[in-house]
N, C-alpha and C. Protein backbone atom coordinates (compact mmCIF):
# COMPACT_ATOMS: atom_id res chain seq x y z
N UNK A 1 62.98 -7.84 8.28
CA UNK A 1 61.58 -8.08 8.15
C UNK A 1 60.82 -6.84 8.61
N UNK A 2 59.74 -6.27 7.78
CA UNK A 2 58.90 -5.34 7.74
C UNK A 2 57.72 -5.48 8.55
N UNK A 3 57.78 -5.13 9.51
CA UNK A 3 56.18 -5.08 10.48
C UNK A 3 54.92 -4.39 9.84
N UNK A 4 54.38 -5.00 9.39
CA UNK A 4 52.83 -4.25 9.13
C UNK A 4 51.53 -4.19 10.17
N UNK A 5 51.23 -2.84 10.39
CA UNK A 5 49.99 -2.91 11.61
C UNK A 5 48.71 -3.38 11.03
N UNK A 6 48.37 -4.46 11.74
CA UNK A 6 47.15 -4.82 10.97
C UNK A 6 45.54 -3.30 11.03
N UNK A 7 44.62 -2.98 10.12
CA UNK A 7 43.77 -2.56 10.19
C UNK A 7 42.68 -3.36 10.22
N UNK A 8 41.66 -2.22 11.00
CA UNK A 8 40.77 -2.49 11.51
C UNK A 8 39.89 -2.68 10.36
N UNK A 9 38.78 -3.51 10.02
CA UNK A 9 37.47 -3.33 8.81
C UNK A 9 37.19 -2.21 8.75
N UNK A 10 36.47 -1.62 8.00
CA UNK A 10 35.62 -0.51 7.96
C UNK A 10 34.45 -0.66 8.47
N UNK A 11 33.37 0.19 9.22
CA UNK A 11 32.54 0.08 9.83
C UNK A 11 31.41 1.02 9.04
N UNK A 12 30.55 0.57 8.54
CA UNK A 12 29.24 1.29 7.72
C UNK A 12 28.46 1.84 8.63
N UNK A 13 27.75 2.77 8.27
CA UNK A 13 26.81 3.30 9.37
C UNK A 13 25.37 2.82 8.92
N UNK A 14 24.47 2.73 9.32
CA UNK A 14 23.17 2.15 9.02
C UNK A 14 22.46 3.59 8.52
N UNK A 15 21.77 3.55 7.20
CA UNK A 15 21.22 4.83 7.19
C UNK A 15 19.77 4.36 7.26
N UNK A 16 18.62 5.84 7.21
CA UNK A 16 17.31 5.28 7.36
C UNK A 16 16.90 5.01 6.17
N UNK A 17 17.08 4.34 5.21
CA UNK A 17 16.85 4.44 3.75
C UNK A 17 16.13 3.16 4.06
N UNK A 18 16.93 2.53 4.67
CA UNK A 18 16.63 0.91 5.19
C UNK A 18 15.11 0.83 5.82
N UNK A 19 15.45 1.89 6.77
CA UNK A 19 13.41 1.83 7.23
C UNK A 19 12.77 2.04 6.23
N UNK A 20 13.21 2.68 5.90
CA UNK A 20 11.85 3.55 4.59
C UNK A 20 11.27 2.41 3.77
N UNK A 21 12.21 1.79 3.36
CA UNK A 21 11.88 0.57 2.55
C UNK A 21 10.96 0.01 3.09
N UNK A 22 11.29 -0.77 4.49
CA UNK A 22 10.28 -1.53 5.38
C UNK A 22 9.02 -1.42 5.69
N UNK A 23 8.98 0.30 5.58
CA UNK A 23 7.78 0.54 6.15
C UNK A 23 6.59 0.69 5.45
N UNK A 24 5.32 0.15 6.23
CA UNK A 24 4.20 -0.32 5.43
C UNK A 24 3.41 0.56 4.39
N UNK A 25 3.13 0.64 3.66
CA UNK A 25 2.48 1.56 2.93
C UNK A 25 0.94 1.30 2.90
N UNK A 26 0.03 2.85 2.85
CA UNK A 26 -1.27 2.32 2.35
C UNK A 26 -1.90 2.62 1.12
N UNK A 27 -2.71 1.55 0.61
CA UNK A 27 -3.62 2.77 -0.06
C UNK A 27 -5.07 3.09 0.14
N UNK A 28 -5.27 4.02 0.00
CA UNK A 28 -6.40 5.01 -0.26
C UNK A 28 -7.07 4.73 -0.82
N UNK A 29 -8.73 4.76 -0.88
CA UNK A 29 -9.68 5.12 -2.22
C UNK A 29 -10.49 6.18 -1.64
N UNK A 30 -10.89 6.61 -2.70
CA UNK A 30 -11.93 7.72 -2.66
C UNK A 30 -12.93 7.71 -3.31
N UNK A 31 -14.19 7.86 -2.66
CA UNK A 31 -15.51 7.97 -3.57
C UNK A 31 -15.48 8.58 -4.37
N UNK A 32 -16.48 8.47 -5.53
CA UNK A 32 -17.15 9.54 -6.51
C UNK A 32 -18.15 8.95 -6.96
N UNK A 33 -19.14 10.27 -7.79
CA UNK A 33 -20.32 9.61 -8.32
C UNK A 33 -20.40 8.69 -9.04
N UNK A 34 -19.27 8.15 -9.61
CA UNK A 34 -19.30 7.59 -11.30
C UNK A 34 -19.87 5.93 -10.99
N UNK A 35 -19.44 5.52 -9.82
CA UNK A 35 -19.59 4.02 -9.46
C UNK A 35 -20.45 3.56 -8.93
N UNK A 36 -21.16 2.34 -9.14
CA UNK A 36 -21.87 2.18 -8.10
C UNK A 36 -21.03 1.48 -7.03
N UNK A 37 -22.27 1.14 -5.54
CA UNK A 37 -21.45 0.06 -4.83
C UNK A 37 -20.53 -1.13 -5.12
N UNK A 38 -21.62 -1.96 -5.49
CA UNK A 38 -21.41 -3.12 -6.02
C UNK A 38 -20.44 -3.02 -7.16
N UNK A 39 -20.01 -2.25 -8.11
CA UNK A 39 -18.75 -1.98 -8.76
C UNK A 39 -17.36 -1.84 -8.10
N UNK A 40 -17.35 -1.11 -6.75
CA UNK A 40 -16.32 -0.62 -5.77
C UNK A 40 -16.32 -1.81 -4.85
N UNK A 41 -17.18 -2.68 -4.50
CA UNK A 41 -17.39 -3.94 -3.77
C UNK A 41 -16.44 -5.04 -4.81
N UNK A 42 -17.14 -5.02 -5.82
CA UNK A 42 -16.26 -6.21 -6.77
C UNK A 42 -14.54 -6.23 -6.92
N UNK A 43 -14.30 -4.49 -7.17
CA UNK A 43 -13.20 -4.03 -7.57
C UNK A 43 -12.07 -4.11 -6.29
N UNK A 44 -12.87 -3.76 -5.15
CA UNK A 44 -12.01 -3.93 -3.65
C UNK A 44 -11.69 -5.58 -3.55
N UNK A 45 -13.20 -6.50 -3.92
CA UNK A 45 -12.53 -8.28 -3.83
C UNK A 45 -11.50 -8.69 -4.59
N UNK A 46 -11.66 -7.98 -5.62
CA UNK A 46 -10.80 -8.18 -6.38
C UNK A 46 -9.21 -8.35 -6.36
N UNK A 47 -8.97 -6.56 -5.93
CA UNK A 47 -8.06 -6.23 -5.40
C UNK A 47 -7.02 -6.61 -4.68
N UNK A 48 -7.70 -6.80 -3.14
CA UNK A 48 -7.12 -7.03 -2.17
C UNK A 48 -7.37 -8.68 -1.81
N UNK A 49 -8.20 -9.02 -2.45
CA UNK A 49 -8.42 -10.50 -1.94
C UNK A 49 -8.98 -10.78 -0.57
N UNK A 50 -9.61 -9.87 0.16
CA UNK A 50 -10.49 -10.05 1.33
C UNK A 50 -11.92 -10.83 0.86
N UNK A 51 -12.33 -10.79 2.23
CA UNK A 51 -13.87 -11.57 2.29
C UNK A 51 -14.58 -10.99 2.25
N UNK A 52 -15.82 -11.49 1.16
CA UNK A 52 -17.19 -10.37 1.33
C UNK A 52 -17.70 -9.50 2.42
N UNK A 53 -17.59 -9.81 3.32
CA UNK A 53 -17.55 -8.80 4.79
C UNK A 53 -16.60 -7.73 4.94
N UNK A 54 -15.47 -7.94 4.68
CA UNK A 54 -14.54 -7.05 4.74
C UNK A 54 -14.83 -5.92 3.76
N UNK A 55 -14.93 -6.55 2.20
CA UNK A 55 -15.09 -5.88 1.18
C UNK A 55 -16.56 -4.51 1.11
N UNK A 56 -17.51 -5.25 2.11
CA UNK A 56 -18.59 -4.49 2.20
C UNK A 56 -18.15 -3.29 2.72
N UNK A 57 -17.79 -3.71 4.41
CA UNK A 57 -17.10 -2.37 5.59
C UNK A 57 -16.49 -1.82 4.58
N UNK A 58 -15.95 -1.99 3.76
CA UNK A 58 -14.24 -0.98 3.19
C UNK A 58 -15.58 -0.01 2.05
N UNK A 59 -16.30 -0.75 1.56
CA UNK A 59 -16.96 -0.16 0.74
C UNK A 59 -17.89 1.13 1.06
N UNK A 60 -18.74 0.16 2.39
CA UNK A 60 -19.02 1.81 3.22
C UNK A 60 -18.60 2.67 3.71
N UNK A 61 -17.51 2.50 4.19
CA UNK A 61 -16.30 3.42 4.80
C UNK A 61 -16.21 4.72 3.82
N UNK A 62 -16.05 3.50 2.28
CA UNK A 62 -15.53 5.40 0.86
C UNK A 62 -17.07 5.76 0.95
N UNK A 63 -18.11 5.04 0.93
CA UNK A 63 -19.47 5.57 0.59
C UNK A 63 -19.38 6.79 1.40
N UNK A 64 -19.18 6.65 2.39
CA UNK A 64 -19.68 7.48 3.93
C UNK A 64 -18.86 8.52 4.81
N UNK A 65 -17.96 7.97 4.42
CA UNK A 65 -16.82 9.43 4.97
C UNK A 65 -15.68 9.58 3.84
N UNK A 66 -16.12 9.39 2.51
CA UNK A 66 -15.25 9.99 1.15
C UNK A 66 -13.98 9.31 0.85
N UNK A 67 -13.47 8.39 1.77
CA UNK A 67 -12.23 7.74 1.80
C UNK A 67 -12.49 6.33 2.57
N UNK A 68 -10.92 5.93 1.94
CA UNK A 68 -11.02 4.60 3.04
C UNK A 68 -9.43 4.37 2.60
N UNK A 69 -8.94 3.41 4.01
CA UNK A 69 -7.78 2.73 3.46
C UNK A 69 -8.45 1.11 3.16
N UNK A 70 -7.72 0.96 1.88
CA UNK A 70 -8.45 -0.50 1.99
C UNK A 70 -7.42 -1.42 1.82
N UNK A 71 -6.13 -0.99 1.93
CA UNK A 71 -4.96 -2.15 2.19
C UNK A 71 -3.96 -1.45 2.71
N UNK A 72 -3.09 -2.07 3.70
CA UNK A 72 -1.83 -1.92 3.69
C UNK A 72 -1.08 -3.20 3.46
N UNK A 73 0.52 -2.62 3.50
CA UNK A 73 1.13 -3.71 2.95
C UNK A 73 2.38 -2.93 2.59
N UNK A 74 3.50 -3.91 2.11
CA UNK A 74 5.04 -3.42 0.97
C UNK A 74 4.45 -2.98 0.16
N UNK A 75 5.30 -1.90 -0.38
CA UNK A 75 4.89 -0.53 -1.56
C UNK A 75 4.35 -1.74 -2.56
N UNK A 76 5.37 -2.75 -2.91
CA UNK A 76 5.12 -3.41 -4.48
C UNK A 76 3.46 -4.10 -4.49
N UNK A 77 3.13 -4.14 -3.09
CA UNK A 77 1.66 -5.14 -3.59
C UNK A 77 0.99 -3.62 -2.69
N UNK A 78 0.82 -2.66 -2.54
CA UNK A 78 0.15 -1.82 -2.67
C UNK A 78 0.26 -1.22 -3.93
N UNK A 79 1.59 -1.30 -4.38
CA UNK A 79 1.05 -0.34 -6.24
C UNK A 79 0.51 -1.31 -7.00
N UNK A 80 0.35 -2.93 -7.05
CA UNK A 80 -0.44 -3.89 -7.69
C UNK A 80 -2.05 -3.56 -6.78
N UNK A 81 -2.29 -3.58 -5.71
CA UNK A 81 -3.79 -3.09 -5.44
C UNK A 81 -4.04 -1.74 -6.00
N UNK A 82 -3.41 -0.65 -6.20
CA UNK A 82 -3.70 0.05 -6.39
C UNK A 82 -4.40 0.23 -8.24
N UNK A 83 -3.45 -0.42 -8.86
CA UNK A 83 -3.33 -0.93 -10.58
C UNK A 83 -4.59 -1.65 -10.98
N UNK A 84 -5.48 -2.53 -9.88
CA UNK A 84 -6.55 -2.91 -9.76
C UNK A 84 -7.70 -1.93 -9.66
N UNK A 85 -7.57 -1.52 -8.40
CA UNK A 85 -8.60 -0.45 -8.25
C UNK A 85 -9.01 0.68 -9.47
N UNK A 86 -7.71 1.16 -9.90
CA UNK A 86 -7.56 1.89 -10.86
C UNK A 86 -8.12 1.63 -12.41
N UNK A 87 -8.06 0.08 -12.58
CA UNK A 87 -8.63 -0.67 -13.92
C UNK A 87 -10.15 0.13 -14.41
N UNK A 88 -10.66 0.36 -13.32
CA UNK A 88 -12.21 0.53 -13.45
C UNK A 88 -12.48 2.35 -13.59
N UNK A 89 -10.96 2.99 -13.23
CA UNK A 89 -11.13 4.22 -12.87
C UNK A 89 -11.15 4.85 -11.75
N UNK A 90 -11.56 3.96 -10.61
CA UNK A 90 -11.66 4.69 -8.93
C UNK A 90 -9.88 5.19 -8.58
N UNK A 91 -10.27 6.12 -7.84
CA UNK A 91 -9.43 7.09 -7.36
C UNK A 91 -8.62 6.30 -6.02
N UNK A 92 -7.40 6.41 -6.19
CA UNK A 92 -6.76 5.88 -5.51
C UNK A 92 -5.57 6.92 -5.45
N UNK A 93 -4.90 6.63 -3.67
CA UNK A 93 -4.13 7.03 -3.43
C UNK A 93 -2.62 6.09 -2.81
N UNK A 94 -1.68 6.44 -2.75
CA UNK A 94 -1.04 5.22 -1.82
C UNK A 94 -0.24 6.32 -1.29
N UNK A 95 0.02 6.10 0.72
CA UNK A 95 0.45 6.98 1.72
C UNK A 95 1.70 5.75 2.16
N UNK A 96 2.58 6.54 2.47
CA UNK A 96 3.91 5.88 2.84
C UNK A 96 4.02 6.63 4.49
């Protein structure tokens, strides 16, 4: 009879690919002349599904200092807010 040494499993190493995934993404808008408020107000409710209050702040935010983040979130429903925003033309960014 033949003795066989049992082996050990293999042991995987965790890479960071795994964070990357996890981690939250934002997006961006940016003012320009082309819009009015109330266009960038509708398009942000729209969007993100916040409350008229929220939607206002986010709105003055791009009015007033050229940018705003107006969501974070998983990449997949930041590139669907973003696909929104974008419908109308506003400038959007998304930061990982």
């Amino acid at each position: 009879m033949t003795h066989v040494p049992l082996q050990k499993p293999k042991q995987y190493e965790q890479t960071d690919t795994d964070v990357l995934i996890e981690q939250p993404a934002r997006v961006i808008l940016f003012n320009d002349e082309i819009h009015s408020f109330d266009e960038v107000l509708g398009q942000i409710l729209k969007a993100t599904g916040c409350d008229t209050s929220k939607a206002e702040t986010l709105t003055w935010e791009v009015h007033t200092s050229g940018k705003a983040m107006v969501f974070e979130g998983q990449m997949d429903n930041c590139l669907t807010v973003s696909h929104i925003l974008e419908e109308i033309a506003l400038n959007t960014q998304i930061e990982v």
